[in-house]
PDB file of N, CA and C in Angstrom:
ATOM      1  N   UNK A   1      77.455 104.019 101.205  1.00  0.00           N
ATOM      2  CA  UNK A   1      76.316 103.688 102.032  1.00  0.00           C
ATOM      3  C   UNK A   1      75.091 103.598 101.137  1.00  0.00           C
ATOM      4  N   UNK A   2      74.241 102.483 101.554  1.00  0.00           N
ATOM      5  CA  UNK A   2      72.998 102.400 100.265  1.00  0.00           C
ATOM      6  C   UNK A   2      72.088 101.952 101.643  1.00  0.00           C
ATOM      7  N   UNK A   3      71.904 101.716 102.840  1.00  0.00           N
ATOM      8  CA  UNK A   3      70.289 101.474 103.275  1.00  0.00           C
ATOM      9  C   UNK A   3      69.686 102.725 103.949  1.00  0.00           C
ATOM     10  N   UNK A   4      68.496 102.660 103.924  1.00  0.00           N
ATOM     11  CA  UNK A   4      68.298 104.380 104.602  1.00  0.00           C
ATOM     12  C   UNK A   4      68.548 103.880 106.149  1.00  0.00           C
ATOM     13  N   UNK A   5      68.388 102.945 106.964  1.00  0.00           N
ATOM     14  CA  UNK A   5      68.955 103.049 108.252  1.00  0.00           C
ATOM     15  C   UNK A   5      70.393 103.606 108.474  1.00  0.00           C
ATOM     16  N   UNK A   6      71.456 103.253 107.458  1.00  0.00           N
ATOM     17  CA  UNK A   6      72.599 104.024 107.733  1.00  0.00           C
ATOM     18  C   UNK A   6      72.567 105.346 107.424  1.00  0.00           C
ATOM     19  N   UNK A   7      71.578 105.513 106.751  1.00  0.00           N
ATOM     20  CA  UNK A   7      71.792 107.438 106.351  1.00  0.00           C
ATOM     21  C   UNK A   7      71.083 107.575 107.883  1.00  0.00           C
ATOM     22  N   UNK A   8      70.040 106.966 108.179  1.00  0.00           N
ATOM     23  CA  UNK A   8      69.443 107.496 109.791  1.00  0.00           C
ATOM     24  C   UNK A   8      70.312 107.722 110.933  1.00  0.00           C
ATOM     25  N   UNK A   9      71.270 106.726 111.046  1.00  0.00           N
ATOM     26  CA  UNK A   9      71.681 106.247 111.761  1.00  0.00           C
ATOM     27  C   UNK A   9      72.977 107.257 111.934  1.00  0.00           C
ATOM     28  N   UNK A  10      73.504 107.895 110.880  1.00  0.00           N
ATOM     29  CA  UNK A  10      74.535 109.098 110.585  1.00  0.00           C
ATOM     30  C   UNK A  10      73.664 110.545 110.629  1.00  0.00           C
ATOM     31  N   UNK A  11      72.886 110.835 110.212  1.00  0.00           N
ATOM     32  CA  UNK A  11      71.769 111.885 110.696  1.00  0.00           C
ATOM     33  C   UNK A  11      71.296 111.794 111.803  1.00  0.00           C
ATOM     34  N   UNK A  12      71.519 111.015 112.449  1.00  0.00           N
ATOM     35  CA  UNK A  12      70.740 111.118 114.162  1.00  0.00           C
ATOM     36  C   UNK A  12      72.210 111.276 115.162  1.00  0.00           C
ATOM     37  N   UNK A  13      73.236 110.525 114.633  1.00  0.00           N
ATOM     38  CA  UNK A  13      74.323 110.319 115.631  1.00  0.00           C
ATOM     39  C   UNK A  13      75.575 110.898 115.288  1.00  0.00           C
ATOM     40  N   UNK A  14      75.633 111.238 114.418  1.00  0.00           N
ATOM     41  CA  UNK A  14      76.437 112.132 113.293  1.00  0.00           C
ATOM     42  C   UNK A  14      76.883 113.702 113.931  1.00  0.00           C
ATOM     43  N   UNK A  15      78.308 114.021 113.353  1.00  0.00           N
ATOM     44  CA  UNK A  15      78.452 115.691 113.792  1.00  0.00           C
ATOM     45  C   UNK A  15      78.240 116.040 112.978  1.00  0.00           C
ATOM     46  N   UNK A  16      77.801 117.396 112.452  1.00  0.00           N
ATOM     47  CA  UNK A  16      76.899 117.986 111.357  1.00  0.00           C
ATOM     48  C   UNK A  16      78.293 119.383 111.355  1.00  0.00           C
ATOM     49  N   UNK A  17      78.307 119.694 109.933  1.00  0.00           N
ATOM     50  CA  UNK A  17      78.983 120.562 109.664  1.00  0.00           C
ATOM     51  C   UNK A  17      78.721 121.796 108.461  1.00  0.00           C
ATOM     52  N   UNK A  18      78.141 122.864 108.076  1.00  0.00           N
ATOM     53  CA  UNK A  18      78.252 123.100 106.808  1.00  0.00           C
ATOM     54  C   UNK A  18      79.054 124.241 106.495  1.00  0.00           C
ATOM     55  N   UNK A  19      78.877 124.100 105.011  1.00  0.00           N
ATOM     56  CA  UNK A  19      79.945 125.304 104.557  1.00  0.00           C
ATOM     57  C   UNK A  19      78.936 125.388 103.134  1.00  0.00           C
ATOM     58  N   UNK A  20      78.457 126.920 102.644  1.00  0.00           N
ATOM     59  CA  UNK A  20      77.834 127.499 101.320  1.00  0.00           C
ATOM     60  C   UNK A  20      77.288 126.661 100.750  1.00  0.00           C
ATOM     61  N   UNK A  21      76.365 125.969 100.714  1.00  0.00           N
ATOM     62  CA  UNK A  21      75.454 124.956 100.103  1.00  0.00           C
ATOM     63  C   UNK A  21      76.118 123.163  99.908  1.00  0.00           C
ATOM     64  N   UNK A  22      76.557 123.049 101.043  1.00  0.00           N
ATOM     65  CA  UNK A  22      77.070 121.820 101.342  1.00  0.00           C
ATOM     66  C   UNK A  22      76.464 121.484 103.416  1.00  0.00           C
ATOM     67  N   UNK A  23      76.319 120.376 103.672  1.00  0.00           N
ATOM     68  CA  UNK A  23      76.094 119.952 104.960  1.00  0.00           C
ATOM     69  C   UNK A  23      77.002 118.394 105.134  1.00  0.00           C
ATOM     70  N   UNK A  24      77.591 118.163 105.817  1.00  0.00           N
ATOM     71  CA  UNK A  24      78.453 117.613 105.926  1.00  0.00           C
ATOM     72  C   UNK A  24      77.736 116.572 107.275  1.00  0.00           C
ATOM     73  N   UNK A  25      77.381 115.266 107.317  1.00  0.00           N
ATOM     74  CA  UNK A  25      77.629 114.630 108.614  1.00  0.00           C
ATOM     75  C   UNK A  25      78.685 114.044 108.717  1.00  0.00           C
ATOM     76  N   UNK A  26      79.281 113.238 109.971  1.00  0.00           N
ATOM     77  CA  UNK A  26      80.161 112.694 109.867  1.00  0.00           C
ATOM     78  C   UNK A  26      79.899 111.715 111.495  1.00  0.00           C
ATOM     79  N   UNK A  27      80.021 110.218 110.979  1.00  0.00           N
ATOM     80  CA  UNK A  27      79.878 109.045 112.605  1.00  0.00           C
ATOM     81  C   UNK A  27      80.946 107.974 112.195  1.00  0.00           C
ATOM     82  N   UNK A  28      81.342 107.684 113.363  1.00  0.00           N
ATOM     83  CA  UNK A  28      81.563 106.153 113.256  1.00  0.00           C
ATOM     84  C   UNK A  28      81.194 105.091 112.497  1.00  0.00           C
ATOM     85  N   UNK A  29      81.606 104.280 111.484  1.00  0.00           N
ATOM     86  CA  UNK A  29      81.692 103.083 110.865  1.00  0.00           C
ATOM     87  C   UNK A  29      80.944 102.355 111.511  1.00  0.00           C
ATOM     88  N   UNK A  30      79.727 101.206 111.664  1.00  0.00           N
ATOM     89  CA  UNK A  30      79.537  99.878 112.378  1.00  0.00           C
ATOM     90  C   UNK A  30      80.381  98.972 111.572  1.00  0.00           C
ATOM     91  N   UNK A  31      81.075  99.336 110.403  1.00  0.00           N
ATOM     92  CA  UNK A  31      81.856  98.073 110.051  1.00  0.00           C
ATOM     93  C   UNK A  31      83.031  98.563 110.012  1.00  0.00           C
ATOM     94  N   UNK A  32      83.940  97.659 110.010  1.00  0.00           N
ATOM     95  CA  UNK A  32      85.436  97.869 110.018  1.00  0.00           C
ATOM     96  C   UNK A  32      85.893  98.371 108.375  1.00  0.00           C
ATOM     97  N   UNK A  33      87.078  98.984 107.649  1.00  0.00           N
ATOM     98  CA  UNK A  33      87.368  99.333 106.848  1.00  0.00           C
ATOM     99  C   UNK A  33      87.138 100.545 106.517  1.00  0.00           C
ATOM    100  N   UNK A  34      87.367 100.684 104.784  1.00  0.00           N
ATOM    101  CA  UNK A  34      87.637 102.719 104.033  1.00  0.00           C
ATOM    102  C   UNK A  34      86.075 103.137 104.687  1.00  0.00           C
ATOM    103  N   UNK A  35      86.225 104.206 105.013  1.00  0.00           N
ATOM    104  CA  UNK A  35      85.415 105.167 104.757  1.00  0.00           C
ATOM    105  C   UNK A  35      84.276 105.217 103.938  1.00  0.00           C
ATOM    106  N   UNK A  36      82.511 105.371 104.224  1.00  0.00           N
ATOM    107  CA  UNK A  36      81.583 105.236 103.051  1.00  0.00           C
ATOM    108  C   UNK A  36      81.331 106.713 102.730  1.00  0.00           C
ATOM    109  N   UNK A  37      80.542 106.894 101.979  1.00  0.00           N
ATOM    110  CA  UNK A  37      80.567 108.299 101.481  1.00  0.00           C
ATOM    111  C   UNK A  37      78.697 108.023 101.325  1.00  0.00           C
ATOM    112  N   UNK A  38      78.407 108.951 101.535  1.00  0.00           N
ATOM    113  CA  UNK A  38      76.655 108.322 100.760  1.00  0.00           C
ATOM    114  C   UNK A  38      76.142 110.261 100.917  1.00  0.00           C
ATOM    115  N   UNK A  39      75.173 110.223 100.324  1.00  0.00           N
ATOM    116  CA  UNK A  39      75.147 111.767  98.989  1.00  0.00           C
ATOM    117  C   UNK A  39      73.432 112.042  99.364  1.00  0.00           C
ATOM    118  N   UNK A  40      73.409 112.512  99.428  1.00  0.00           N
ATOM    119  CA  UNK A  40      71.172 113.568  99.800  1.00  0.00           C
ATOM    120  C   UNK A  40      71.748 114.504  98.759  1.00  0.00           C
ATOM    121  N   UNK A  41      70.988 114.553  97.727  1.00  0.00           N
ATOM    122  CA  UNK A  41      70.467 115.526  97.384  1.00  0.00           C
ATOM    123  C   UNK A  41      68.993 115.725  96.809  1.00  0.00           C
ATOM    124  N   UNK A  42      68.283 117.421  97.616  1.00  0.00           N
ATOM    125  CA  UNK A  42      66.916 117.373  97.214  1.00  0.00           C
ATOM    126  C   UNK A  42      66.624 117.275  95.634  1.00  0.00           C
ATOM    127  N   UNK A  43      65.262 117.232  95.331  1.00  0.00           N
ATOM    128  CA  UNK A  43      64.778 117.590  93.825  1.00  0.00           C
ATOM    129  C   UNK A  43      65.100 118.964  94.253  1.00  0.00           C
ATOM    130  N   UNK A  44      64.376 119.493  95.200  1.00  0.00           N
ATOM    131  CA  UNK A  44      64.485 121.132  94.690  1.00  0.00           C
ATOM    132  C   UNK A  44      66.021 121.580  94.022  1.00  0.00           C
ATOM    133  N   UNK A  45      66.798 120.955  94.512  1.00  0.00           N
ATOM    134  CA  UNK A  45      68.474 121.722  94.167  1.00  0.00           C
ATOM    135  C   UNK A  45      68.447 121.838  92.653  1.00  0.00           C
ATOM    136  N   UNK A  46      67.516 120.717  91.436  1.00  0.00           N
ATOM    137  CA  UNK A  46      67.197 121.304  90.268  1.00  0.00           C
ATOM    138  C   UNK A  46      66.762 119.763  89.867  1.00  0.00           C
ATOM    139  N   UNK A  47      67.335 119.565  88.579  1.00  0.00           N
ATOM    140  CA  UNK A  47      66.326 118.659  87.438  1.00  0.00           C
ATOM    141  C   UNK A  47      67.112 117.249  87.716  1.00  0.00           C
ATOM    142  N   UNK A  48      67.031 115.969  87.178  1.00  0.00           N
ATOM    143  CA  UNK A  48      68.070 114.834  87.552  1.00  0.00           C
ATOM    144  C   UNK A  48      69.300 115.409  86.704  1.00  0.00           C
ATOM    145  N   UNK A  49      69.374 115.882  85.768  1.00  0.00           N
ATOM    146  CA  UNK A  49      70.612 116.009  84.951  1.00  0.00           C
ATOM    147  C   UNK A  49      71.467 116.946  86.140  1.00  0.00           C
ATOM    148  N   UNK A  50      71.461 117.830  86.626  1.00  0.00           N
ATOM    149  CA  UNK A  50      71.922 118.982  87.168  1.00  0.00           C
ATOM    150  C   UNK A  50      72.162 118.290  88.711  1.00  0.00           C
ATOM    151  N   UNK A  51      71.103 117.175  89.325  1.00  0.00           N
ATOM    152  CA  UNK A  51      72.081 116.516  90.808  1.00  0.00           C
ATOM    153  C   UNK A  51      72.862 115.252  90.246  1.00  0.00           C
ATOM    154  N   UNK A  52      72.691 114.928  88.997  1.00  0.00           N
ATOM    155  CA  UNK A  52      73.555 113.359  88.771  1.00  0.00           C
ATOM    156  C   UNK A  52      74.855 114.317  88.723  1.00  0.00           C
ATOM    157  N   UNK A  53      75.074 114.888  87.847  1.00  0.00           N
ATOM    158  CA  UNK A  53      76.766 115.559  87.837  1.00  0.00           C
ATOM    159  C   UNK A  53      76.567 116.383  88.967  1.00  0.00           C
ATOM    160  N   UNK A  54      75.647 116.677  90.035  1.00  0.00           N
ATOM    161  CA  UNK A  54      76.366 117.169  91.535  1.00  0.00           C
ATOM    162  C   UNK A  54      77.068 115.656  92.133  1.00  0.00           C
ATOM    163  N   UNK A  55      76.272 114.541  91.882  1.00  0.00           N
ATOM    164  CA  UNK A  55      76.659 113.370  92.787  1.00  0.00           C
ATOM    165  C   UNK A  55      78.106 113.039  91.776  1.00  0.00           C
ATOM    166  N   UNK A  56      78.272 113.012  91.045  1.00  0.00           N
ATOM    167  CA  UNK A  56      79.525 112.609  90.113  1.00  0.00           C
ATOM    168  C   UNK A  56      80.646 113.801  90.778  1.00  0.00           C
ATOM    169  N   UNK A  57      80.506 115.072  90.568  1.00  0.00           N
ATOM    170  CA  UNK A  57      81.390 116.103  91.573  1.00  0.00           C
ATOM    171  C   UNK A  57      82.130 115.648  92.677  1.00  0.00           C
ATOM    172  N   UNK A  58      80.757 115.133  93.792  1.00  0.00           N
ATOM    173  CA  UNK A  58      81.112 114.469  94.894  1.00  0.00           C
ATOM    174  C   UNK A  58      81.924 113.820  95.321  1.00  0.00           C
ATOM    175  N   UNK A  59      81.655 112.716  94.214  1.00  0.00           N
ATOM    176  CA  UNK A  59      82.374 111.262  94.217  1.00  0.00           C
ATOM    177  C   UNK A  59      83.730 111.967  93.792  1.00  0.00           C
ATOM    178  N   UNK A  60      84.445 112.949  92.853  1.00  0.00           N
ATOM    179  CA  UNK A  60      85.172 113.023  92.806  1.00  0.00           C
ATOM    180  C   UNK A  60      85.800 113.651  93.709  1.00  0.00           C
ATOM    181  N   UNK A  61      85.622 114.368  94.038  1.00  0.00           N
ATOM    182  CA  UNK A  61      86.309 115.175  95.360  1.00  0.00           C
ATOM    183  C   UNK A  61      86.320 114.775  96.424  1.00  0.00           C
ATOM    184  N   UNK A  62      85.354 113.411  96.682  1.00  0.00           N
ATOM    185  CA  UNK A  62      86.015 112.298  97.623  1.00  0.00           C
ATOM    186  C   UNK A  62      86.821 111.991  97.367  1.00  0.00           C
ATOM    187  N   UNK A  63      87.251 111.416  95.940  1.00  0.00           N
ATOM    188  CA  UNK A  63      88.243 110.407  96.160  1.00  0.00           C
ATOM    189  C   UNK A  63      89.660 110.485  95.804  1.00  0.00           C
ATOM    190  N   UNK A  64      89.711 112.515  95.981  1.00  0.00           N
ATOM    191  CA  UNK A  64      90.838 113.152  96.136  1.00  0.00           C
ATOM    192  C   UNK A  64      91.642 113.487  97.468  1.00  0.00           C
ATOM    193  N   UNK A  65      90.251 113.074  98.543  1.00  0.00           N
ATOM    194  CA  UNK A  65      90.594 113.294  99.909  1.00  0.00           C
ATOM    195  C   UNK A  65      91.110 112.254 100.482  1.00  0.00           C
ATOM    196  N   UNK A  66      91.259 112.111 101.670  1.00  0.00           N
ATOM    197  CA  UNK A  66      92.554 111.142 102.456  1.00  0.00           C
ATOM    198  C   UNK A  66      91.333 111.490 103.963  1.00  0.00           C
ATOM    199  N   UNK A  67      90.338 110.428 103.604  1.00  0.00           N
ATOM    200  CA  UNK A  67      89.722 110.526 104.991  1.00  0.00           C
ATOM    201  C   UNK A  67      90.110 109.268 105.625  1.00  0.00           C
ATOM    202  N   UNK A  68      90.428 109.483 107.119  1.00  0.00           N
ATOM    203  CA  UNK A  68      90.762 108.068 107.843  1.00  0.00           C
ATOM    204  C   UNK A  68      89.293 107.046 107.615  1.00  0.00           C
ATOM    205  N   UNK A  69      90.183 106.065 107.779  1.00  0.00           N
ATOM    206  CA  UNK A  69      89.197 104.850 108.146  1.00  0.00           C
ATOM    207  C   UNK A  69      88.438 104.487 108.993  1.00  0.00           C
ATOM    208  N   UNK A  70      86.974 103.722 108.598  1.00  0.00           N
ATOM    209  CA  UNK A  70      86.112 103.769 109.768  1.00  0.00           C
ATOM    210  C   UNK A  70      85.351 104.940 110.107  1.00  0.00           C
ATOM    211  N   UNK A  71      84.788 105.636 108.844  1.00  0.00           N
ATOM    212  CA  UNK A  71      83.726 106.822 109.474  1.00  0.00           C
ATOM    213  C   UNK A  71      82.824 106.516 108.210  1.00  0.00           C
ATOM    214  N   UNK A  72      81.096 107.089 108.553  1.00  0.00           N
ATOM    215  CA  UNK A  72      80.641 106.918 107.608  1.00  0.00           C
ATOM    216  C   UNK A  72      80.553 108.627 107.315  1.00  0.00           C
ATOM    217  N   UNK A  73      80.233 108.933 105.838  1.00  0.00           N
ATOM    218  CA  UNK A  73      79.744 110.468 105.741  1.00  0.00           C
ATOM    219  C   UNK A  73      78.851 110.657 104.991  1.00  0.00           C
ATOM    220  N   UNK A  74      77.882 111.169 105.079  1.00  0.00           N
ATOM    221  CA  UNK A  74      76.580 111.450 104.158  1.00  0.00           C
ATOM    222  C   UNK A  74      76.893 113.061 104.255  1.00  0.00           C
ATOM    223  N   UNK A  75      76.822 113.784 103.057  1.00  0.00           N
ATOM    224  CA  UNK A  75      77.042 114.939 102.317  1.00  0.00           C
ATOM    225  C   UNK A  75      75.697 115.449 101.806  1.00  0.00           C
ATOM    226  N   UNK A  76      75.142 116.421 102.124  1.00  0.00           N
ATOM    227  CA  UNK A  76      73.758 116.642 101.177  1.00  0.00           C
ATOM    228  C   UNK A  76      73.914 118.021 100.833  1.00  0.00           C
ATOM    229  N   UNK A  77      73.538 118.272  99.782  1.00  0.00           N
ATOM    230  CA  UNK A  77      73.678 118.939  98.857  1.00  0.00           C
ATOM    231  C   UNK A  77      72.053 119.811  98.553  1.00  0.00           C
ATOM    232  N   UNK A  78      72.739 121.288  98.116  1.00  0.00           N
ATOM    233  CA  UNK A  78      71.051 122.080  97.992  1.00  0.00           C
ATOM    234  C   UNK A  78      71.854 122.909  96.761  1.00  0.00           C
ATOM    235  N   UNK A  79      70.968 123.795  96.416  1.00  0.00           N
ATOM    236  CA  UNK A  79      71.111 123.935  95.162  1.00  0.00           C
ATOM    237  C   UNK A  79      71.993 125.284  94.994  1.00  0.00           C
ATOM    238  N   UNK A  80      72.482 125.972  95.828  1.00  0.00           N
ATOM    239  CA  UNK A  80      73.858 126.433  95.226  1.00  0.00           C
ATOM    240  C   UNK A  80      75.245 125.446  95.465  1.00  0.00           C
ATOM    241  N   UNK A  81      75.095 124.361  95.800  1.00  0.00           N
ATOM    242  CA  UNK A  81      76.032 123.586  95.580  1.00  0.00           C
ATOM    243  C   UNK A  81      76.341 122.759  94.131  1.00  0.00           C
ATOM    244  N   UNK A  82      75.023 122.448  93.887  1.00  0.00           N
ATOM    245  CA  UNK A  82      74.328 122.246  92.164  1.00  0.00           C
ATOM    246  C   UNK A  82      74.617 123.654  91.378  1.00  0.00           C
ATOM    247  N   UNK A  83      74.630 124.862  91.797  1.00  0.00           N
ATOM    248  CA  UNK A  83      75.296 125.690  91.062  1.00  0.00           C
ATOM    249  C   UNK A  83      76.374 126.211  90.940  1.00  0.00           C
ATOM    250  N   UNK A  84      77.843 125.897  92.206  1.00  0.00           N
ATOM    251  CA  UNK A  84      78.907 125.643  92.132  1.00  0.00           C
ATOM    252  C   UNK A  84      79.468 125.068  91.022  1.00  0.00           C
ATOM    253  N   UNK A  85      80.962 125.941  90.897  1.00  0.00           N
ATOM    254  CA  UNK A  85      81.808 124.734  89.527  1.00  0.00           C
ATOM    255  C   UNK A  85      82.681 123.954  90.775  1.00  0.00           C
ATOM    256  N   UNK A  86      82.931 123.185  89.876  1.00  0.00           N
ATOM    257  CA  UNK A  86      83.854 122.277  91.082  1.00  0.00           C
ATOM    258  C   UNK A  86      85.026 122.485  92.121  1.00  0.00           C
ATOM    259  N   UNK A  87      85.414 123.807  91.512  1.00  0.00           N
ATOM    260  CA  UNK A  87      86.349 123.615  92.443  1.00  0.00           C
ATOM    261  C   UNK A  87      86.065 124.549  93.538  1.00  0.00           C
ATOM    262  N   UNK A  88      84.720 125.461  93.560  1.00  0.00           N
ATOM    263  CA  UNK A  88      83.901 125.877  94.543  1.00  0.00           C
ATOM    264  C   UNK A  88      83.567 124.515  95.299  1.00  0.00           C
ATOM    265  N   UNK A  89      83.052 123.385  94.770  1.00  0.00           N
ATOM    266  CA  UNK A  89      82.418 122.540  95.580  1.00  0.00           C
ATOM    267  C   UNK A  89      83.482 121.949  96.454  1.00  0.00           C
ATOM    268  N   UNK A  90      84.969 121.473  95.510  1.00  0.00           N
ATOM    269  CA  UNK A  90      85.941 120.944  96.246  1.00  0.00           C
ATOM    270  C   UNK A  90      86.140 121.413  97.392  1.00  0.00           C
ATOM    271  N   UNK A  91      86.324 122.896  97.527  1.00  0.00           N
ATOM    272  CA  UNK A  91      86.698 123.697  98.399  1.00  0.00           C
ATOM    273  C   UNK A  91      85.678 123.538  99.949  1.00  0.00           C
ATOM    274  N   UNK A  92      84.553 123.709  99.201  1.00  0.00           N
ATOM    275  CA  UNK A  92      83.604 123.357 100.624  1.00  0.00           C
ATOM    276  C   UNK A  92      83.583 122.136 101.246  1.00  0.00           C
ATOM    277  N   UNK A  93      83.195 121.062 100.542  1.00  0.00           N
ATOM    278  CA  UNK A  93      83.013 119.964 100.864  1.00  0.00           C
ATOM    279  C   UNK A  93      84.222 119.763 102.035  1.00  0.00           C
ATOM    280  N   UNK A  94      85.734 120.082 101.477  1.00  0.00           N
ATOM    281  CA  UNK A  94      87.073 120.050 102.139  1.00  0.00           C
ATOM    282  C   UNK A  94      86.640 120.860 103.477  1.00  0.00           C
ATOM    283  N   UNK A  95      86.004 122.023 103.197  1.00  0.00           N
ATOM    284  CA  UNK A  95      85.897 123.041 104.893  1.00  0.00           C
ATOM    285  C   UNK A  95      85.223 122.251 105.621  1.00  0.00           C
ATOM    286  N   UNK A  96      83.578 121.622 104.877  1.00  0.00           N
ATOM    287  CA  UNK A  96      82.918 121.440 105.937  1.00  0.00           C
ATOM    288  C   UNK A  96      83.174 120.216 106.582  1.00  0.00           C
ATOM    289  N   UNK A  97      84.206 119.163 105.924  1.00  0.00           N
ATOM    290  CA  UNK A  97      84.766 117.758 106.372  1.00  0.00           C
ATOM    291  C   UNK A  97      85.583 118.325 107.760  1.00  0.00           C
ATOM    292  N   UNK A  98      86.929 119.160 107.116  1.00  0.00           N
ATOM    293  CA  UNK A  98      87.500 119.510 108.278  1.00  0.00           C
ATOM    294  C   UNK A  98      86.713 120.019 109.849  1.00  0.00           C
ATOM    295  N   UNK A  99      86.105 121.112 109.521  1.00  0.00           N
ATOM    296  CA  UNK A  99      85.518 121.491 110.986  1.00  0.00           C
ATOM    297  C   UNK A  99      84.434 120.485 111.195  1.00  0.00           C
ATOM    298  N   UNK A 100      83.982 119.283 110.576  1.00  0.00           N
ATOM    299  CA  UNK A 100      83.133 118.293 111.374  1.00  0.00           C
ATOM    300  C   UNK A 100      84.615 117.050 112.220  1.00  0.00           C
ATOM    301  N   UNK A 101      85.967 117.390 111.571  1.00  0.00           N
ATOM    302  CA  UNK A 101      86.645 116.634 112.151  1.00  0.00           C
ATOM    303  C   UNK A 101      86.841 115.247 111.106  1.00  0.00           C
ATOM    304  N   UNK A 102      86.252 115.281 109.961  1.00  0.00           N
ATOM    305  CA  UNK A 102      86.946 114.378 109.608  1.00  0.00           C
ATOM    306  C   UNK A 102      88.052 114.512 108.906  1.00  0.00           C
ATOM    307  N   UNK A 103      88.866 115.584 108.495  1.00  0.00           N
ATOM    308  CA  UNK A 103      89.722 115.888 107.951  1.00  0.00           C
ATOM    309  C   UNK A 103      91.192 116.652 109.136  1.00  0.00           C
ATOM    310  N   UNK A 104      92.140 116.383 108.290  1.00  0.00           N
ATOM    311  CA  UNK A 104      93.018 117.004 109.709  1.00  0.00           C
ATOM    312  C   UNK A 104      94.038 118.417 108.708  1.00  0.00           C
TER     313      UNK A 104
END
């Protein structure tokens, strides 16, 4: 996801989920096909070096998951998630997907 109406549009209509410095939304697709993924994270969580490898984390531990098709998810991130090692982050990201329902 890249326009801010779709991050709005998943923040307003979206089920919200979190788990230890992760927030999870999760809506319906307006387009058909995979799954988008799109990433918030504040400055406060720390410096650009310290959220670019949170957003690189992300991306990976998306694209270890098996989310159905047709949802969008915006993930935002605060700064003990930026201080997580990964497989703390894996772990959450995975909880807070499941209890928003996008995971089974």
């Amino acid at each position: 996801m890249r326009t801010s109406r779709d991050f709005a549009r998943v923040f307003r209509a979206g089920k919200r989920s979190r788990s230890d410095g992760i927030t999870v939304f999760v809506a319906g697709s307006s387009e058909e096909g995979p799954s988008r993924l799109g990433m918030s994270i504040r400055r406060a969580a720390g410096n650009a070096v310290a959220r670019n490898r949170t957003k690189r984390r992300l991306r990976a531990a998306w694209q270890q998951l098996e989310v159905p098709d047709g949802l969008d998810v915006v993930v935002r991130a605060d700064r003990a998630a930026v201080e997580a090692t990964y497989q703390e982050m894996e772990k959450h990201v995975v909880g807070a997907l499941t209890s928003a329902g996008a995971l089974r």
